[in-house]
C-alpha atoms as a PDB file:
ATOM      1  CA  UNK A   1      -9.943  -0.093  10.309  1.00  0.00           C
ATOM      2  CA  UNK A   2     -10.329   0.144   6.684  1.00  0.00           C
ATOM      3  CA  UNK A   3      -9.487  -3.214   4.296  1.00  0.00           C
ATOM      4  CA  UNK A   4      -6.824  -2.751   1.672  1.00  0.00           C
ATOM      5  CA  UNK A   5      -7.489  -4.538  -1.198  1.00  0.00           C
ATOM      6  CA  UNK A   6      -4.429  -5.811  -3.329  1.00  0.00           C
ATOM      7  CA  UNK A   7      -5.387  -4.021  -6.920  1.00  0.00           C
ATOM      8  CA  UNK A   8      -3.342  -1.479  -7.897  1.00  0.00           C
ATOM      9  CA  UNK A   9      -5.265   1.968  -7.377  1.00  0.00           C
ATOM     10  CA  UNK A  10      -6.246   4.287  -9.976  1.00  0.00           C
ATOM     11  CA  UNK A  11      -5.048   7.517 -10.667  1.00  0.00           C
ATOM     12  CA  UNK A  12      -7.629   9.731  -9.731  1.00  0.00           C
ATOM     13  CA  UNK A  13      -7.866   7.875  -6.427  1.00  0.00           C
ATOM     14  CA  UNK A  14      -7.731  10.261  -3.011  1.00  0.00           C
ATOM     15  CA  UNK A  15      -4.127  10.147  -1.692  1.00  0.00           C
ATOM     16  CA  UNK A  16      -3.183   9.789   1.677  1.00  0.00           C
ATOM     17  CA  UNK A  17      -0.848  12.680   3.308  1.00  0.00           C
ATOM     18  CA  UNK A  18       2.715  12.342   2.513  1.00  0.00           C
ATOM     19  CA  UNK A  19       3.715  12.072   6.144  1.00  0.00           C
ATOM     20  CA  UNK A  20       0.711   9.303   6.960  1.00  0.00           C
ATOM     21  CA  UNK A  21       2.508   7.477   4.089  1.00  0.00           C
ATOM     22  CA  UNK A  22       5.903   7.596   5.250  1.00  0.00           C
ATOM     23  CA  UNK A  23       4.747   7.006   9.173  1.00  0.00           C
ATOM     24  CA  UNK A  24       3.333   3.715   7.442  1.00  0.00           C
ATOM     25  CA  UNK A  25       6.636   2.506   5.814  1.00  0.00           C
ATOM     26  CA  UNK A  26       8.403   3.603   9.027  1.00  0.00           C
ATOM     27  CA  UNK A  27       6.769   1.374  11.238  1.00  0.00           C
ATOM     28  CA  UNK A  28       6.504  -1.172   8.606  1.00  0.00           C
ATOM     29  CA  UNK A  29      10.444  -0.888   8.870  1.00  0.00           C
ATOM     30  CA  UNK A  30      10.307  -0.983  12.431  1.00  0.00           C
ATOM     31  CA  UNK A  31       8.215  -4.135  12.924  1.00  0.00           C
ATOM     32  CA  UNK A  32      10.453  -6.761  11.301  1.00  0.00           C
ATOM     33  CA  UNK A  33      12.165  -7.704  14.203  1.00  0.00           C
ATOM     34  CA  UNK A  34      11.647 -11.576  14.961  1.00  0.00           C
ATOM     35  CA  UNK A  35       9.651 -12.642  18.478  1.00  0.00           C
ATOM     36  CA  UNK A  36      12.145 -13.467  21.195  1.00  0.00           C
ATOM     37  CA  UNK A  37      11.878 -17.201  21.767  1.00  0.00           C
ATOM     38  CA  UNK A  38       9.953 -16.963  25.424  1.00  0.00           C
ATOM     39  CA  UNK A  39       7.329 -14.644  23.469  1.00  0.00           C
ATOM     40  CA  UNK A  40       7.025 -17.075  20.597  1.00  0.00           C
ATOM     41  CA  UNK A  41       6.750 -19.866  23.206  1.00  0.00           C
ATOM     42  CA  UNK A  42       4.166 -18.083  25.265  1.00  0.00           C
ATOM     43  CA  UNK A  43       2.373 -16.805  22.057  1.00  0.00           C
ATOM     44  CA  UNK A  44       2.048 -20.757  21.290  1.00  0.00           C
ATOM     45  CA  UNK A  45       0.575 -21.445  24.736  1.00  0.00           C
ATOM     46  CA  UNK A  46      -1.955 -18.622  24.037  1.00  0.00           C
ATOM     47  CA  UNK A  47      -3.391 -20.070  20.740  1.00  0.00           C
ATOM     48  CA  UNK A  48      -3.330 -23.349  21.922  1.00  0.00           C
ATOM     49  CA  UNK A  49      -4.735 -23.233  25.370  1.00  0.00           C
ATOM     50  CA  UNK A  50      -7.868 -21.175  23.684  1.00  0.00           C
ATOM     51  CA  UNK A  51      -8.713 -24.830  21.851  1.00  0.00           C
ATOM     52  CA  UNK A  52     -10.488 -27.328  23.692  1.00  0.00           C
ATOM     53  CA  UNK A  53      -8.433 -30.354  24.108  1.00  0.00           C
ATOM     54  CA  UNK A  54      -7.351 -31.566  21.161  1.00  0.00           C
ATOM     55  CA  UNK A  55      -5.809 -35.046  20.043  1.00  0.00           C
ATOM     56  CA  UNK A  56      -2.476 -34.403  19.288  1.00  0.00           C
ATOM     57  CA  UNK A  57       0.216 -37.495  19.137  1.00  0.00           C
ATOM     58  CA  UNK A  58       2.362 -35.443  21.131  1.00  0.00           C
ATOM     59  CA  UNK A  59       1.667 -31.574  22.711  1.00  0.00           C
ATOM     60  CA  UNK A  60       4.806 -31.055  23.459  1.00  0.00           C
ATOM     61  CA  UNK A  61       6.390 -31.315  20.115  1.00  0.00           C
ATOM     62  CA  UNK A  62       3.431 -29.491  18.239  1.00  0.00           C
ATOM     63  CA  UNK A  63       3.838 -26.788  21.045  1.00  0.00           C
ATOM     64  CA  UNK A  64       7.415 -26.567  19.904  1.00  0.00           C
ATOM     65  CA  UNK A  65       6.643 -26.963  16.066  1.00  0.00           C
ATOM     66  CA  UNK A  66       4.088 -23.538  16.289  1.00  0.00           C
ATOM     67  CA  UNK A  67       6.478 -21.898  18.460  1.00  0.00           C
ATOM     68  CA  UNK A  68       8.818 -22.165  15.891  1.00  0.00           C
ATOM     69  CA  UNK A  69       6.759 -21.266  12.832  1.00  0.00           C
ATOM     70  CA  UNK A  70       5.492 -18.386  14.921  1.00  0.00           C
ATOM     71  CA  UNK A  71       9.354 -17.505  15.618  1.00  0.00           C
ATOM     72  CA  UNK A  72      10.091 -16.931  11.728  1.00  0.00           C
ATOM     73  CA  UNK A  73       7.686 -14.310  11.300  1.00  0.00           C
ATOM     74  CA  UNK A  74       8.299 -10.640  12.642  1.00  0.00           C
ATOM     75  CA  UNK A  75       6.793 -10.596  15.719  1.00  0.00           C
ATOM     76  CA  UNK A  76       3.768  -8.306  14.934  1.00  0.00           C
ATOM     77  CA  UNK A  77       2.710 -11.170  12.621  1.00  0.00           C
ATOM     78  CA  UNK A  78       3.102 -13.819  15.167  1.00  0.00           C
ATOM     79  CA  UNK A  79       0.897 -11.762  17.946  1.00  0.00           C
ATOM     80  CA  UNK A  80      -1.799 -10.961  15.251  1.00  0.00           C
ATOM     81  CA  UNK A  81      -2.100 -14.368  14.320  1.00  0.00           C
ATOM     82  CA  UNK A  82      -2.140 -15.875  17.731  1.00  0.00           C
ATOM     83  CA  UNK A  83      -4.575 -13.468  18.885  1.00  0.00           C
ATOM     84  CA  UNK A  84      -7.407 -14.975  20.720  1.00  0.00           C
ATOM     85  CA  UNK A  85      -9.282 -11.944  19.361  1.00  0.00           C
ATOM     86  CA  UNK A  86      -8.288 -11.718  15.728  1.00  0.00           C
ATOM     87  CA  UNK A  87      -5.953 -14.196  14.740  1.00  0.00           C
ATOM     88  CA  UNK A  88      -6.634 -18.223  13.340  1.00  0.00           C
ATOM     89  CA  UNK A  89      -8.225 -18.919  17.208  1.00  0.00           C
ATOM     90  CA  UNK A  90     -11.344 -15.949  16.489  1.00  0.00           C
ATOM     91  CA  UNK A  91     -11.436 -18.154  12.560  1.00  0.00           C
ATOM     92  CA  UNK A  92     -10.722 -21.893  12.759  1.00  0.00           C
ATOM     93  CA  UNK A  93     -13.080 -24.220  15.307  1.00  0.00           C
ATOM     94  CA  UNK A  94     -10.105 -26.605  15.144  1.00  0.00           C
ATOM     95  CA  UNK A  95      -6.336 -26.623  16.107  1.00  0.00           C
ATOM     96  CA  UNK A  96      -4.425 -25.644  13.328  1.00  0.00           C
ATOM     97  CA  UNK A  97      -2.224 -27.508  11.769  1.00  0.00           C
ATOM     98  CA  UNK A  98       1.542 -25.907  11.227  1.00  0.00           C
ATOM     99  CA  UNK A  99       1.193 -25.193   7.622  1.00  0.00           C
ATOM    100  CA  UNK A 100      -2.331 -23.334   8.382  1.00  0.00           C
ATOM    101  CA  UNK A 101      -0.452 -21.156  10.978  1.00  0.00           C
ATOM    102  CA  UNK A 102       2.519 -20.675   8.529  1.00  0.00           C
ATOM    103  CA  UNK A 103       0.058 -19.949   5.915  1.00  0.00           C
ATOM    104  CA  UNK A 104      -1.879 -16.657   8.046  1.00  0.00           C
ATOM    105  CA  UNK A 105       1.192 -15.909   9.075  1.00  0.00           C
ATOM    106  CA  UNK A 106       2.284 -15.541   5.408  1.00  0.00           C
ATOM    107  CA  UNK A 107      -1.126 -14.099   4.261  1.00  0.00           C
ATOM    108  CA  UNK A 108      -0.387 -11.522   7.007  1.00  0.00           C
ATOM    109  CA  UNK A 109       3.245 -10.627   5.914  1.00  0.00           C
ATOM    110  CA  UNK A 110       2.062 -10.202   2.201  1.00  0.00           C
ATOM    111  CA  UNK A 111      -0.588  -7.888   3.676  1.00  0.00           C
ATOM    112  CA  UNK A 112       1.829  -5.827   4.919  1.00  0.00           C
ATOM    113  CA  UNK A 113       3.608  -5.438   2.082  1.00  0.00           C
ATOM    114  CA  UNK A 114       0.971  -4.516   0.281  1.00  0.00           C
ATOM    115  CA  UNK A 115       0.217  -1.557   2.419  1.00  0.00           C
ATOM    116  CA  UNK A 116       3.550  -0.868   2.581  1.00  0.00           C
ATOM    117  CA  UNK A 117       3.831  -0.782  -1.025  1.00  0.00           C
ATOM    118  CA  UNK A 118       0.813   1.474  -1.670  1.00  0.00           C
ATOM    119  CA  UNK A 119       1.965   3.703   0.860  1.00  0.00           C
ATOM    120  CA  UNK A 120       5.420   4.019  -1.271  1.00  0.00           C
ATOM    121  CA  UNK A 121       2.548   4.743  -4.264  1.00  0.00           C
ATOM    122  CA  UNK A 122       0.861   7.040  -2.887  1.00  0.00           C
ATOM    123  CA  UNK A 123       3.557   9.269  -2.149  1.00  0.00           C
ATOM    124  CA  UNK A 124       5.227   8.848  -5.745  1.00  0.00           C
ATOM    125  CA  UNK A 125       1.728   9.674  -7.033  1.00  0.00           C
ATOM    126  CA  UNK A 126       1.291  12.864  -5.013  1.00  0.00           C
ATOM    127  CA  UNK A 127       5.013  13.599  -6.012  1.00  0.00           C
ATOM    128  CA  UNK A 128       3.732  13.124  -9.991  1.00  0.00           C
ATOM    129  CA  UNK A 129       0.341  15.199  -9.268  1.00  0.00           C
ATOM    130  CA  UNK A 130       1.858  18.418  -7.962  1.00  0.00           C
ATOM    131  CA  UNK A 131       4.488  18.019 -10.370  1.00  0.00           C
ATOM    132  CA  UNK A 132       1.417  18.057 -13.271  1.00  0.00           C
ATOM    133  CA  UNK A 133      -0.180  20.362 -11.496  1.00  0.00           C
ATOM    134  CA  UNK A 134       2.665  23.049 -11.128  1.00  0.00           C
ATOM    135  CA  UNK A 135       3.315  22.255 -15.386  1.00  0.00           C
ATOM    136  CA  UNK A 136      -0.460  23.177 -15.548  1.00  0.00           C
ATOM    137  CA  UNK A 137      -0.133  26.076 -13.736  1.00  0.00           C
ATOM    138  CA  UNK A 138       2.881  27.388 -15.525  1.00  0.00           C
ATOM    139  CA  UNK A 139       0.797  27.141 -19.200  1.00  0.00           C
ATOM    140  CA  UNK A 140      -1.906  28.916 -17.392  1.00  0.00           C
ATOM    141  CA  UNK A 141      -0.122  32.344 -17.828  1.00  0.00           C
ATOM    142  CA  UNK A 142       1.203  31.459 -21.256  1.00  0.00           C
ATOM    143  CA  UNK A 143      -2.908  31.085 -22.600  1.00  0.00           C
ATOM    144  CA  UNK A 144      -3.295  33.663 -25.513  1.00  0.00           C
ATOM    145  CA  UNK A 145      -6.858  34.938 -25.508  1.00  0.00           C
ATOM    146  CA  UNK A 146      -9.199  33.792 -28.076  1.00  0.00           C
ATOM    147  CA  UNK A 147      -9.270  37.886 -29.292  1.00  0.00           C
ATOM    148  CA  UNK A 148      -5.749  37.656 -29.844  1.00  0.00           C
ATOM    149  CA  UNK A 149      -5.594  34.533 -31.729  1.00  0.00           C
ATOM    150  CA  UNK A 150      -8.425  36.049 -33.736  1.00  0.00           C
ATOM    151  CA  UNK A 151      -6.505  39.143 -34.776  1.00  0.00           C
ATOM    152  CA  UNK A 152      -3.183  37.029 -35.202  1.00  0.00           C
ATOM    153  CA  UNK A 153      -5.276  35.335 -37.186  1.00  0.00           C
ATOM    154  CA  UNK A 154      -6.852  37.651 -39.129  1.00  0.00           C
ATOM    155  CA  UNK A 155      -3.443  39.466 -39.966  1.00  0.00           C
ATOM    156  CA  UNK A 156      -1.892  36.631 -41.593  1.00  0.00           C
ATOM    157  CA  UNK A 157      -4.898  35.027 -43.645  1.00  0.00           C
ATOM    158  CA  UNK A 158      -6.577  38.130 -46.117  1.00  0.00           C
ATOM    159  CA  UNK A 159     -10.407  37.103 -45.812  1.00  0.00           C
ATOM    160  CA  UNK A 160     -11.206  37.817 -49.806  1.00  0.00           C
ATOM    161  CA  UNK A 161      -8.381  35.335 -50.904  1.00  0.00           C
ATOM    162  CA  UNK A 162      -8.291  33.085 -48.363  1.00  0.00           C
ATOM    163  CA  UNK A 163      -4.833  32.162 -48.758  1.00  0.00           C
ATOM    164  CA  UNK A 164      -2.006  32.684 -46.369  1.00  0.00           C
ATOM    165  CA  UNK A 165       0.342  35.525 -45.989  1.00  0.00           C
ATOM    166  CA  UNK A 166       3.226  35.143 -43.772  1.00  0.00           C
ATOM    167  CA  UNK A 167       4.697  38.079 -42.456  1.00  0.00           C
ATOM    168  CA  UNK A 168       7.961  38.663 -43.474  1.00  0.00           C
ATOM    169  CA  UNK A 169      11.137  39.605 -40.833  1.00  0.00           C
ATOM    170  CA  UNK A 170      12.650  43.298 -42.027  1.00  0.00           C
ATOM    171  CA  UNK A 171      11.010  43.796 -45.158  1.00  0.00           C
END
């Protein structure tokens, strides 16, 4: 999957379809439901139990502690960052701490947002292009060829004198 950096794109960047954009922002809408508490719970057990033991004064409260950090976020957050596979387990050699987890789980949300917000972009800019392009088109008829200019031209400036004669309405 391609990385989405958080610049602002350029103008002359290639867009992505207007209905790839708005399938983005849909399920961005659609994933901000919070983690039930047993999935939050069992999401904890996952991260954890991939550590070796770790010294910890008490499991049972630090269970509870990234449980509940993990509960805050939407729940496509919380699995992503408890993920064996891609989350802090596949990063950090060490049990996190509960601001690290808050942390990814923040770095995550903001990630997010930033696709969702250059998928709202893209489709403003696409909106702005064919707008520009349709004004384009519409002066493309109105072009007066470089003859006619020429004779235009030619009718109002007398080439001996090279002053300007306007023509005059009715006379």
């Amino acid at each position: 999957m391609a990385r989405i950096e958080a610049t602002t794109p350029s103008s002359n960047c290639e867009l992505l379809p207007v209905d790839a954009c708005r399938a983005v922002l849909e399920a961005a809408d659609r994933a901000m439901a919070l983690p039930q508490p047993e999935e939050a719970a069992q999401l904890a057990r996952t991260m954890i139990g991939v550590y070796p033991k770790a010294d910890v004064t008490d499991p049972d409260v630090y269970a509870t502690a990234v449980a509940g950090t993990l509960a805050e976020f939407p729940a496509h957050v919380a699995r992503k960052v408890a993920s064996p596979v891609h989350g802090l387990p596949s990063r950090q050699k060490f049990l996190p701490r509960i601001a690290e987890i808050r942390e990814a789980c923040e770095a995550e949300v903001a990630r997010q947002k930033t696709i969702a917000s250059r998928a709202r972009w893209m489709i403003k800019e696409r909106e702005r292009r064919e707008k520009e392009a349709a004004e384009r088109a519409s002066w493309e008829g109105r072009r007066i060829d470089p003859a006619r200019v020429d004779a235009i031209l030619a009718g109002i400036f007398k080439p001996d004198t090279k002053t300007a004669t306007l023509p005059i309405e009715g006379a």
